[in-house]
N, C-alpha and C. Protein backbone atom coordinates (compact mmCIF):
# COMPACT_ATOMS: atom_id res chain seq x y z
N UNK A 1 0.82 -1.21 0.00
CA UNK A 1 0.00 0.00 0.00
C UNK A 1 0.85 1.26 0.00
N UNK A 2 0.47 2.55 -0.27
CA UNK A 2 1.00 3.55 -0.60
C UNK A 2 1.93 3.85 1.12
N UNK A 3 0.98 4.00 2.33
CA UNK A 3 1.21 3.70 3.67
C UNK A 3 2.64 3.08 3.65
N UNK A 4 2.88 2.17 3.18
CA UNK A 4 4.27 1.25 3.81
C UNK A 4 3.68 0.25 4.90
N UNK A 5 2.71 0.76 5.25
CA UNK A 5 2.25 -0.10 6.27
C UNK A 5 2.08 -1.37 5.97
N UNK A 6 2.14 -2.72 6.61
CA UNK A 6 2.13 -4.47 6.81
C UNK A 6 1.40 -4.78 7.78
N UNK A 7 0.53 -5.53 6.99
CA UNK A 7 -0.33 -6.44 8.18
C UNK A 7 -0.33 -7.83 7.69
N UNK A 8 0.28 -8.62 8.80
CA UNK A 8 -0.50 -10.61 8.40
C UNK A 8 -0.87 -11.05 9.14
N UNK A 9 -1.81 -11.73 9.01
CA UNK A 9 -2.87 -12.31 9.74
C UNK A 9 -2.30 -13.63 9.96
N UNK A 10 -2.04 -14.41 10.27
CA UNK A 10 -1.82 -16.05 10.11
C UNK A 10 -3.06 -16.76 11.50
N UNK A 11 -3.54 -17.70 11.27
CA UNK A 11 -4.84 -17.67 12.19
C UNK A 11 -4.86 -19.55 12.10
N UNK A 12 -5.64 -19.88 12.99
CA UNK A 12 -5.84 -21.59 12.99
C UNK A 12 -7.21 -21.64 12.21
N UNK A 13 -7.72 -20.43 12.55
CA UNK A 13 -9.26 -20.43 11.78
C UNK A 13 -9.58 -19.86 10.47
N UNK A 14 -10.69 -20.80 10.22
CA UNK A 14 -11.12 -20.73 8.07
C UNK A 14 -11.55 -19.47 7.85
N UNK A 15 -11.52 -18.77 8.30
CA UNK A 15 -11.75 -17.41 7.52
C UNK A 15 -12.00 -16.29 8.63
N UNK A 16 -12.17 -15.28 8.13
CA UNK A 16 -11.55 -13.74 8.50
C UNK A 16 -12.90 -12.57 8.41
N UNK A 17 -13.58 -12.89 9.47
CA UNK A 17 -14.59 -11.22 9.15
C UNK A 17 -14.17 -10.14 9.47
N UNK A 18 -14.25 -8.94 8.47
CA UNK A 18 -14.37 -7.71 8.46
C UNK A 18 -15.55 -6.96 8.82
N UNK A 19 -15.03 -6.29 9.99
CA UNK A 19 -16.39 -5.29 10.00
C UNK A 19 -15.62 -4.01 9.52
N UNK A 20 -16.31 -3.04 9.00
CA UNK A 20 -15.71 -1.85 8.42
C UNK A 20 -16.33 -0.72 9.52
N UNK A 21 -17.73 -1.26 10.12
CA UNK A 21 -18.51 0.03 10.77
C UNK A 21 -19.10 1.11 9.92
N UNK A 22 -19.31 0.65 9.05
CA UNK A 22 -20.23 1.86 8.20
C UNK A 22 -21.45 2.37 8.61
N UNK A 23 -22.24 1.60 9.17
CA UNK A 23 -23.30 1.84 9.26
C UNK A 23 -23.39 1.99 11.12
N UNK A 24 -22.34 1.99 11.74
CA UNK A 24 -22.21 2.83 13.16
C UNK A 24 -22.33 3.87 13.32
N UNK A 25 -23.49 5.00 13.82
CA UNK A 25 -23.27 6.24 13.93
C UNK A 25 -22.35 6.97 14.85
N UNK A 26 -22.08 7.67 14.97
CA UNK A 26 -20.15 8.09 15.64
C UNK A 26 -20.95 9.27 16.25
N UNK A 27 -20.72 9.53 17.50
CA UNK A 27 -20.97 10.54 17.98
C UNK A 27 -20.23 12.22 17.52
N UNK A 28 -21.20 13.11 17.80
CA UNK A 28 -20.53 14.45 17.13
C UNK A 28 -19.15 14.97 17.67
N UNK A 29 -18.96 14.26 19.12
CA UNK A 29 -18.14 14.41 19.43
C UNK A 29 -16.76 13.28 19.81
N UNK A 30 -16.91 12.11 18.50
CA UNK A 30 -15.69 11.38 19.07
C UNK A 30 -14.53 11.57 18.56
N UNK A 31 -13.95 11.44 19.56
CA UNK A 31 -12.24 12.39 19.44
C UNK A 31 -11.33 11.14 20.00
N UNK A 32 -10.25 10.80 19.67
CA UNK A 32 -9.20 10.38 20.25
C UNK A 32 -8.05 10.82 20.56
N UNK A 33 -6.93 10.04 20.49
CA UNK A 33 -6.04 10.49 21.74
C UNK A 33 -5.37 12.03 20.79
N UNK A 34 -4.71 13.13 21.52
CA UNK A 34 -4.12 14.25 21.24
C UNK A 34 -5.26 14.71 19.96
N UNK A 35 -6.74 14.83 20.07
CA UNK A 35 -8.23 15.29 19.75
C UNK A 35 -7.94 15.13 18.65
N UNK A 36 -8.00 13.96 18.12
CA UNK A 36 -8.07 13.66 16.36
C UNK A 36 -9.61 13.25 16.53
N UNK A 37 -10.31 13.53 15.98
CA UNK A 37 -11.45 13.54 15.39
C UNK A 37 -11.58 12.21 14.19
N UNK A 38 -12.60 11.41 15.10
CA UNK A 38 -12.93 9.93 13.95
C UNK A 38 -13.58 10.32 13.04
N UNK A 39 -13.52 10.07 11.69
CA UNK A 39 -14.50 9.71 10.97
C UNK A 39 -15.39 8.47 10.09
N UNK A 40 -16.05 9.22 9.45
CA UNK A 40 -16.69 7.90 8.75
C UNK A 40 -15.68 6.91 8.08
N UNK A 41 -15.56 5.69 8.61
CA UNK A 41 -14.74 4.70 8.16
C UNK A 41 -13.64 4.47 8.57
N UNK A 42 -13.18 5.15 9.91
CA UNK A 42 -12.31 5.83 10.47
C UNK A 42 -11.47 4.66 10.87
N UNK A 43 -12.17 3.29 10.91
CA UNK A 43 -11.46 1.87 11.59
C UNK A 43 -11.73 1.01 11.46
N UNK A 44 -11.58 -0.32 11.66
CA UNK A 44 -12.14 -1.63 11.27
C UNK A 44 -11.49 -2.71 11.93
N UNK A 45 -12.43 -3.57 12.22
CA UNK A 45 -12.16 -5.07 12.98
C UNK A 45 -12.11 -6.29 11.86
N UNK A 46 -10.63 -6.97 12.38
CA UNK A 46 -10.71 -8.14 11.83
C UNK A 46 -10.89 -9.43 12.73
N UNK A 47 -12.03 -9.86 12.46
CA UNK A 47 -12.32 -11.83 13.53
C UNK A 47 -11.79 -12.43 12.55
N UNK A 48 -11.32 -13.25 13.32
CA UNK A 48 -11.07 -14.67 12.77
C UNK A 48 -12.43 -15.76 13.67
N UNK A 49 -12.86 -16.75 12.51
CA UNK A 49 -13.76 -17.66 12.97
C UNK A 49 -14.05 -18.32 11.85
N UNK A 50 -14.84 -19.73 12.28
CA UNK A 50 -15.80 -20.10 11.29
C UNK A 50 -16.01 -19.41 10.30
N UNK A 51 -16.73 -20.26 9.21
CA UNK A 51 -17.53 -19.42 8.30
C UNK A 51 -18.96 -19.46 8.87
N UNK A 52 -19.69 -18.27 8.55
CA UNK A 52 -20.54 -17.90 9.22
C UNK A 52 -22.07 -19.40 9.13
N UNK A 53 -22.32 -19.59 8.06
CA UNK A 53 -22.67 -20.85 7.69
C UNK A 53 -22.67 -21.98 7.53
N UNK A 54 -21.64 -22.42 8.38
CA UNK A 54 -20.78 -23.77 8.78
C UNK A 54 -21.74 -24.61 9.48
N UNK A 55 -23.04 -24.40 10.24
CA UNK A 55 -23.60 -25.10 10.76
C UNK A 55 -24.94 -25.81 10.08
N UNK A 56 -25.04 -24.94 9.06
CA UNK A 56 -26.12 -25.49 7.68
C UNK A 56 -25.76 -26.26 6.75
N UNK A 57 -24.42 -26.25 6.71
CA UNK A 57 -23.85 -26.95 5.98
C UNK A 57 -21.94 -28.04 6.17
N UNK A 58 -22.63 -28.54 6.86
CA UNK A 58 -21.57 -29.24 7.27
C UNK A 58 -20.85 -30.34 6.49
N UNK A 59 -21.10 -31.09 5.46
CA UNK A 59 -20.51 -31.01 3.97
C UNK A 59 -19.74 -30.35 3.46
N UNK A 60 -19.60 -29.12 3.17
CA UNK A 60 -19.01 -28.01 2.59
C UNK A 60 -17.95 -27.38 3.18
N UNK A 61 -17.89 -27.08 4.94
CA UNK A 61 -17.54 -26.40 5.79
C UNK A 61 -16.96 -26.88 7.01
N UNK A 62 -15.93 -27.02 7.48
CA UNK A 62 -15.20 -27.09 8.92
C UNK A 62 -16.72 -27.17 9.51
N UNK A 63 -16.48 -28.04 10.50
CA UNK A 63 -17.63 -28.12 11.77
C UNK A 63 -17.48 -27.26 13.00
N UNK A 64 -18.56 -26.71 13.46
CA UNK A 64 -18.63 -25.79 14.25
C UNK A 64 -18.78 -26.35 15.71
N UNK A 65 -19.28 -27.75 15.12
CA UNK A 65 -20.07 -28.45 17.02
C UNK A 65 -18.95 -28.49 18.27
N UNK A 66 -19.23 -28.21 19.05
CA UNK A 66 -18.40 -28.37 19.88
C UNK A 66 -19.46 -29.48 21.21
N UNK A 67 -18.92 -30.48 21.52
CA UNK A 67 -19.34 -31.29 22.35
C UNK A 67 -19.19 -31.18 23.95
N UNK A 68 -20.63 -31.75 24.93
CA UNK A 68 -20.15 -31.34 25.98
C UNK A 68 -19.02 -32.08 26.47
N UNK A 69 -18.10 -30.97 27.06
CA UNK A 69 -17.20 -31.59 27.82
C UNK A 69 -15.65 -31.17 26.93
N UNK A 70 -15.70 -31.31 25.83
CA UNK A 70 -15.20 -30.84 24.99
C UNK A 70 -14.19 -29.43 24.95
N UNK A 71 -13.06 -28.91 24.15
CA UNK A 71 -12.52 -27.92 24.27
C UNK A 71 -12.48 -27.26 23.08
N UNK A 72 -12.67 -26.09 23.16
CA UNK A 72 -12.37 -24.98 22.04
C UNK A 72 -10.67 -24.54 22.07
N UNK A 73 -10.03 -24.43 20.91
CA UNK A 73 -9.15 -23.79 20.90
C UNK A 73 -8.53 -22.68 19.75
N UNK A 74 -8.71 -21.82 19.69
CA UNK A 74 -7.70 -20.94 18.76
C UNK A 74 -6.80 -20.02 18.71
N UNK A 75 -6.23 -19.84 17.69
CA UNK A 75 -4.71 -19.14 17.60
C UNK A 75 -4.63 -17.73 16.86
N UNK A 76 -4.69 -16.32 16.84
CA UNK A 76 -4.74 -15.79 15.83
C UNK A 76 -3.08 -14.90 15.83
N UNK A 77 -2.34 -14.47 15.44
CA UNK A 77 -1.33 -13.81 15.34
C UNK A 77 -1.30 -12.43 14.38
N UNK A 78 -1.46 -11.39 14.51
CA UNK A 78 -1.72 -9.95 13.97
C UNK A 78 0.14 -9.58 14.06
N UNK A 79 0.56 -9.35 12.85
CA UNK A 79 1.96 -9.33 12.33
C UNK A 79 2.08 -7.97 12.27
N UNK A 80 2.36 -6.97 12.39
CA UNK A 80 2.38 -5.40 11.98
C UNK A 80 3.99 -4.82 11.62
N UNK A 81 4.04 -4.08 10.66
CA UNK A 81 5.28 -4.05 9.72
C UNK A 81 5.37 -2.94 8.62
N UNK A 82 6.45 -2.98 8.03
CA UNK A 82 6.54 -1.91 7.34
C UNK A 82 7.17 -2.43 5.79
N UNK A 83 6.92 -1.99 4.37
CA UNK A 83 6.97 -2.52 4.04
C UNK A 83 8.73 -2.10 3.19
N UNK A 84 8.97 -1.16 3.98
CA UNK A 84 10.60 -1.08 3.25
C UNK A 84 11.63 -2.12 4.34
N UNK A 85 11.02 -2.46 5.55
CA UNK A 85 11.65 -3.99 6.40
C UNK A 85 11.92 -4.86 4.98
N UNK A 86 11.21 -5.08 3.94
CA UNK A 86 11.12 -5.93 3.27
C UNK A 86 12.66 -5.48 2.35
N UNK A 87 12.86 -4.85 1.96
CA UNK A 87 14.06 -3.95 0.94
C UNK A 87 15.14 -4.28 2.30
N UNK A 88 15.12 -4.06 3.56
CA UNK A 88 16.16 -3.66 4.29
C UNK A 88 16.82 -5.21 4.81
N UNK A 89 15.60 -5.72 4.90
CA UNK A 89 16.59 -7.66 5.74
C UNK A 89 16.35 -8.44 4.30
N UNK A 90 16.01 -7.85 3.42
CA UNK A 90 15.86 -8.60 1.98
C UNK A 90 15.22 -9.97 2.30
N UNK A 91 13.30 -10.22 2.68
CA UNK A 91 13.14 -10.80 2.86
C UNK A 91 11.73 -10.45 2.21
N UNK A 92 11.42 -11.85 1.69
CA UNK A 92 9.35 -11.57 1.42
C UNK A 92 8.77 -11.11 2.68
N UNK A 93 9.02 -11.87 3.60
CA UNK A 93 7.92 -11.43 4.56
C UNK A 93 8.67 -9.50 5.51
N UNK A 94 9.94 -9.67 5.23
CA UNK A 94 10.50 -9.22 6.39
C UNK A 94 10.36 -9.22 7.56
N UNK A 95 9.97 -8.48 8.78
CA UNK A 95 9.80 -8.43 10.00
C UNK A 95 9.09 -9.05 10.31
N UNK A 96 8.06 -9.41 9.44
CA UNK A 96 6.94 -10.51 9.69
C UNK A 96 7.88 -11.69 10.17
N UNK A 97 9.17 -11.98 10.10
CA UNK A 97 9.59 -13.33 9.95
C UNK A 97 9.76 -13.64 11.76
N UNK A 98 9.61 -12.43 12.37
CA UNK A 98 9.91 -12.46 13.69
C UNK A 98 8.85 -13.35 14.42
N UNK A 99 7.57 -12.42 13.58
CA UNK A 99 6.22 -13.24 14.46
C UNK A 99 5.40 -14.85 13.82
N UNK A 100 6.05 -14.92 12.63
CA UNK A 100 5.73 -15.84 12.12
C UNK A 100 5.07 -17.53 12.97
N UNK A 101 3.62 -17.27 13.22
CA UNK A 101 3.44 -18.74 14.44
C UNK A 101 3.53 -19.95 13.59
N UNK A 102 3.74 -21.09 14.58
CA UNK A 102 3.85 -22.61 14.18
C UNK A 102 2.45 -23.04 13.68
N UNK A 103 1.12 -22.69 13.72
CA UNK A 103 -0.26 -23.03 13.60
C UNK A 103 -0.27 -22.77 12.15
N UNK A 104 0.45 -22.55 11.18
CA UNK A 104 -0.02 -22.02 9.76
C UNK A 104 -0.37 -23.37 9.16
């Protein structure tokens, strides 16, 4: 991206929701830190989970059931980076290579 900015996700789980918040109304007055002023579109969440439809179709899709007694477990790892790291340790991932987890 123009930014330089790096993000990787590496996760145990099948897929990745985005919320963008578009349709959150923002108060007239939300401000953050040293009064920057949010705006529309100003941020966004990434989940990792299931696919949202995994339980209608369990054929198609990773299973969602979890049994009693049973354990849930997941892994997500959020990599953050720059993308001239990549030019400087002459690496694809660059700095990413630091956080790189064993779950891929």
């Amino acid at each position: 991206p123009g930014s330089g900015r790096r993000l990787e996700v590496f996760t145990s789980e099948p897929a990745i929701h985005l919320y963008s918040a578009n349709h959150v109304p923002l108060a007239k007055d939300a401000t953050g830190k040293a009064g920057v002023k949010f705006g529309y579109r100003s941020g966004f969440c990434l989940e990792t989970q299931h696919l949202p439809d995994s339980p209608n179709n369990p054929e198609e899709y990773p299973s969602t059931v979890l049994a009693p007694g049973g354990h849930f477990r997941s892994a997500t790892a959020f990599c953050f980076g720059l993308a001239e790291a990549d030019e400087i340790l002459g690496s694809v991932h660059g700095d990413a290579q630091l956080c790189r987890p064993g779950f891929e």
